[in-house]
Protein backbone atom coordinates (compact mmCIF):
# COMPACT_ATOMS: atom_id res chain seq x y z
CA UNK A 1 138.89 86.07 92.16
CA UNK A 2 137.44 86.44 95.84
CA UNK A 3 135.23 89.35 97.21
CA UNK A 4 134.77 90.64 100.52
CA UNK A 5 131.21 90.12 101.95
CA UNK A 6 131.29 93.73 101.43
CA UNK A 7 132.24 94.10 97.80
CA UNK A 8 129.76 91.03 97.29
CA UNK A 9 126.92 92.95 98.97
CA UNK A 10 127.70 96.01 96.73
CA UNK A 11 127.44 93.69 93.49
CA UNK A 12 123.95 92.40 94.52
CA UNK A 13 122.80 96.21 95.64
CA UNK A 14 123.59 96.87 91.88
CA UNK A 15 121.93 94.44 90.94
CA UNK A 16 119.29 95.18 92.51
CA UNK A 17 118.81 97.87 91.06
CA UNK A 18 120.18 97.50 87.47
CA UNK A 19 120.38 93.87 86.99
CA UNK A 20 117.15 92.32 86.92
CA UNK A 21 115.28 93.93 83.78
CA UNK A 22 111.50 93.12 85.33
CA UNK A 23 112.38 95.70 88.34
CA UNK A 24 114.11 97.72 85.78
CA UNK A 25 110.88 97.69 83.91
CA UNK A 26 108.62 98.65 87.04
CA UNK A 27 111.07 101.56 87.47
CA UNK A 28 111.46 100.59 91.47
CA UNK A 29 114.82 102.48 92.70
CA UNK A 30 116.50 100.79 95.53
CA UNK A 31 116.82 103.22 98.55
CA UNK A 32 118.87 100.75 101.38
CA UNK A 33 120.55 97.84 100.85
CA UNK A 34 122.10 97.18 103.99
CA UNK A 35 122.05 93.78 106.34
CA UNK A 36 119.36 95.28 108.35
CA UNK A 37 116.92 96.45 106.02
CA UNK A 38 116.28 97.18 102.34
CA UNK A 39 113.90 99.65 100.73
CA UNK A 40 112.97 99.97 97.40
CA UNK A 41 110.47 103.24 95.91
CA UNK A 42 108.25 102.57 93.13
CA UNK A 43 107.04 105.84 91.61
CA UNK A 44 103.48 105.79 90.13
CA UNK A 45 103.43 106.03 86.55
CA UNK A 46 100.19 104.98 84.05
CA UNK A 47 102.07 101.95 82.43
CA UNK A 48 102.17 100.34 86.20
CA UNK A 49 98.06 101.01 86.88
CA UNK A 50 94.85 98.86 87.09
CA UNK A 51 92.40 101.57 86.90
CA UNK A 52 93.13 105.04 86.45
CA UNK A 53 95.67 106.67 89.66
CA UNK A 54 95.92 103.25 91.05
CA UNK A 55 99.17 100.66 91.15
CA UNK A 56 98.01 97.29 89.67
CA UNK A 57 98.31 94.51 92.99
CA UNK A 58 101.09 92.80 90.81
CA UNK A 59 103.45 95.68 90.83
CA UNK A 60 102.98 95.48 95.12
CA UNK A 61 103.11 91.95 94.72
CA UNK A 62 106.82 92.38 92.74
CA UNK A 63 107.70 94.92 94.99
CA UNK A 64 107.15 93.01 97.70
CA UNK A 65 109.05 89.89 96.41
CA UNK A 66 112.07 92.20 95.27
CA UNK A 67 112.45 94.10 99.12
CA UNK A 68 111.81 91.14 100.56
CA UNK A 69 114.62 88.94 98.61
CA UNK A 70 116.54 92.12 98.92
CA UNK A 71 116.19 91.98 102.52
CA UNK A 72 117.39 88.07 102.96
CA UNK A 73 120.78 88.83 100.32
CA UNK A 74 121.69 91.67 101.82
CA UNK A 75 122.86 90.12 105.33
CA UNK A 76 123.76 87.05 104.06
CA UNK A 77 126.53 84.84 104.27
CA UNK A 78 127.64 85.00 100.56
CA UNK A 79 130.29 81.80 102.04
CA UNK A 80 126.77 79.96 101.92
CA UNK A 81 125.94 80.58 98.31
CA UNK A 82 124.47 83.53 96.43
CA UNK A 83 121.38 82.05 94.33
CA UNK A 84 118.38 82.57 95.62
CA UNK A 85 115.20 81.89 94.79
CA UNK A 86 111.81 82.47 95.97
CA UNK A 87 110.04 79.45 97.65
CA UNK A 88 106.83 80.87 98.86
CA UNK A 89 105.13 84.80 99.01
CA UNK A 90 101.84 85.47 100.75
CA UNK A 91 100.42 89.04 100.17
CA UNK A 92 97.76 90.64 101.96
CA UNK A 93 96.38 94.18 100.09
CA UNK A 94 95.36 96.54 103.05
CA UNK A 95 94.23 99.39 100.69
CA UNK A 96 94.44 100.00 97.21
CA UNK A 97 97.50 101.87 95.70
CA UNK A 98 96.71 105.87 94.91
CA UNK A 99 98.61 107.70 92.20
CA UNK A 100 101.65 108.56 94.59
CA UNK A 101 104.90 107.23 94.85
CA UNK A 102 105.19 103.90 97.02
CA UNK A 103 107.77 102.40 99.29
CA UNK A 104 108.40 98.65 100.52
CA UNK A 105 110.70 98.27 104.03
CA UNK A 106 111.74 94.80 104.48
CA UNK A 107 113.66 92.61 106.78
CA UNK A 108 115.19 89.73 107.00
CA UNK A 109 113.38 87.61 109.98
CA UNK A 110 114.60 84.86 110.74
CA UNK A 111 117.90 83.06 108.60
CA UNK A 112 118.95 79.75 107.81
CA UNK A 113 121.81 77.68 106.20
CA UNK A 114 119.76 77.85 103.32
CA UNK A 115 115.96 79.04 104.10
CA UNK A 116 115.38 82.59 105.10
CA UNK A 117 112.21 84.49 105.85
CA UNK A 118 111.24 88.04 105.16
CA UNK A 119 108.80 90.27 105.63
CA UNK A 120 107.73 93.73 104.10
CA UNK A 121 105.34 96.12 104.41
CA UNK A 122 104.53 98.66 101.71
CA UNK A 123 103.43 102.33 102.06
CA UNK A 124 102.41 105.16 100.49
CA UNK A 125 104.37 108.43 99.72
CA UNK A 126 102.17 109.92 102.68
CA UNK A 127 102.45 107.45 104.38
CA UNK A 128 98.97 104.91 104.24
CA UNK A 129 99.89 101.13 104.54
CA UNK A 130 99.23 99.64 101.24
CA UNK A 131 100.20 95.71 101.54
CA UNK A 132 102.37 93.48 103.78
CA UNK A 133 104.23 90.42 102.04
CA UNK A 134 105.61 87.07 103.67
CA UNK A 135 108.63 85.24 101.80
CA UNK A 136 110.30 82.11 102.25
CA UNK A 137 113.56 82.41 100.25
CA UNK A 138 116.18 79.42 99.55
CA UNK A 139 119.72 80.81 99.08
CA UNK A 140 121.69 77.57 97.80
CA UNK A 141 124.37 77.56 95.55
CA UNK A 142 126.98 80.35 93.58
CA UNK A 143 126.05 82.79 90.96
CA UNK A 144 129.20 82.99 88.76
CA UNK A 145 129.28 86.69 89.01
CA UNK A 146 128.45 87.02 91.89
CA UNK A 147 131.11 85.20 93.58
């Protein structure tokens, strides 16, 4: 069976949000999917802290990796494969995390036959930048599924 680039885009928005049990885990809700940007909320909850009303650095740090992957799928060119992986992530912490609801905005930069480069930038509920991320992502390949 073929899909559309549309239907295929749909299937990795799922995904996204119900596919990959990690993100699933970290409770992050995907709020765009689209080929110009992705965001993804993470709502503060205890289980995701490193000291009391604060989001441990690895939940930004997944966040950031999820948007920014996010970001690269979601205006690709599913004819040049649909596996991707994550080649490199650089992270820079601007502030720490409060107790409030966060939200990552990424984009794809710059695309490739098969390397792609994001970037995100992750805020708080109110507004504060938290983080900004850096990703190099390889898209090479056909998920079964996904295809």
């Amino acid at each position: 069976m073929s899909y559309t680039q549309d239907e295929t885009r749909e299937w990795f928005r799922k995904h996204w949000q119900e596919g990959i049990a990690f993100t699933r885990l970290c409770g992050f809700d995907v709020v765009d999917f689209t080929p110009e940007v992705v965001r993804i909320r993470a709502a503060f909850r205890p289980a995701l802290s490193a000291h009391e009303k604060i989001f441990h650095g690895g939940v930004l740090a997944t966040l950031i990796d999820t948007t920014g992957s996010g970001a690269v799928i979601a205006g690709h060119d599913y004819s040049l494969g649909t596996r991707l992986t994550t080649v490199s992530m650089t992270v820079n912490y601007l502030s720490v995390a409060p107790g409030e609801d966060i939200v990552a905005e990424g984009v794809c930069t710059r695309r490739g036959r098969s390397l792609n480069f994001a970037q995100v930038v992750v805020t708080s509920e109110l507004g504060q930048r938290l983080a900004e991320g850096m990703l190099t992502v390889n898209v090479a390949g056909h998920r079964p599924r996904a295809s």
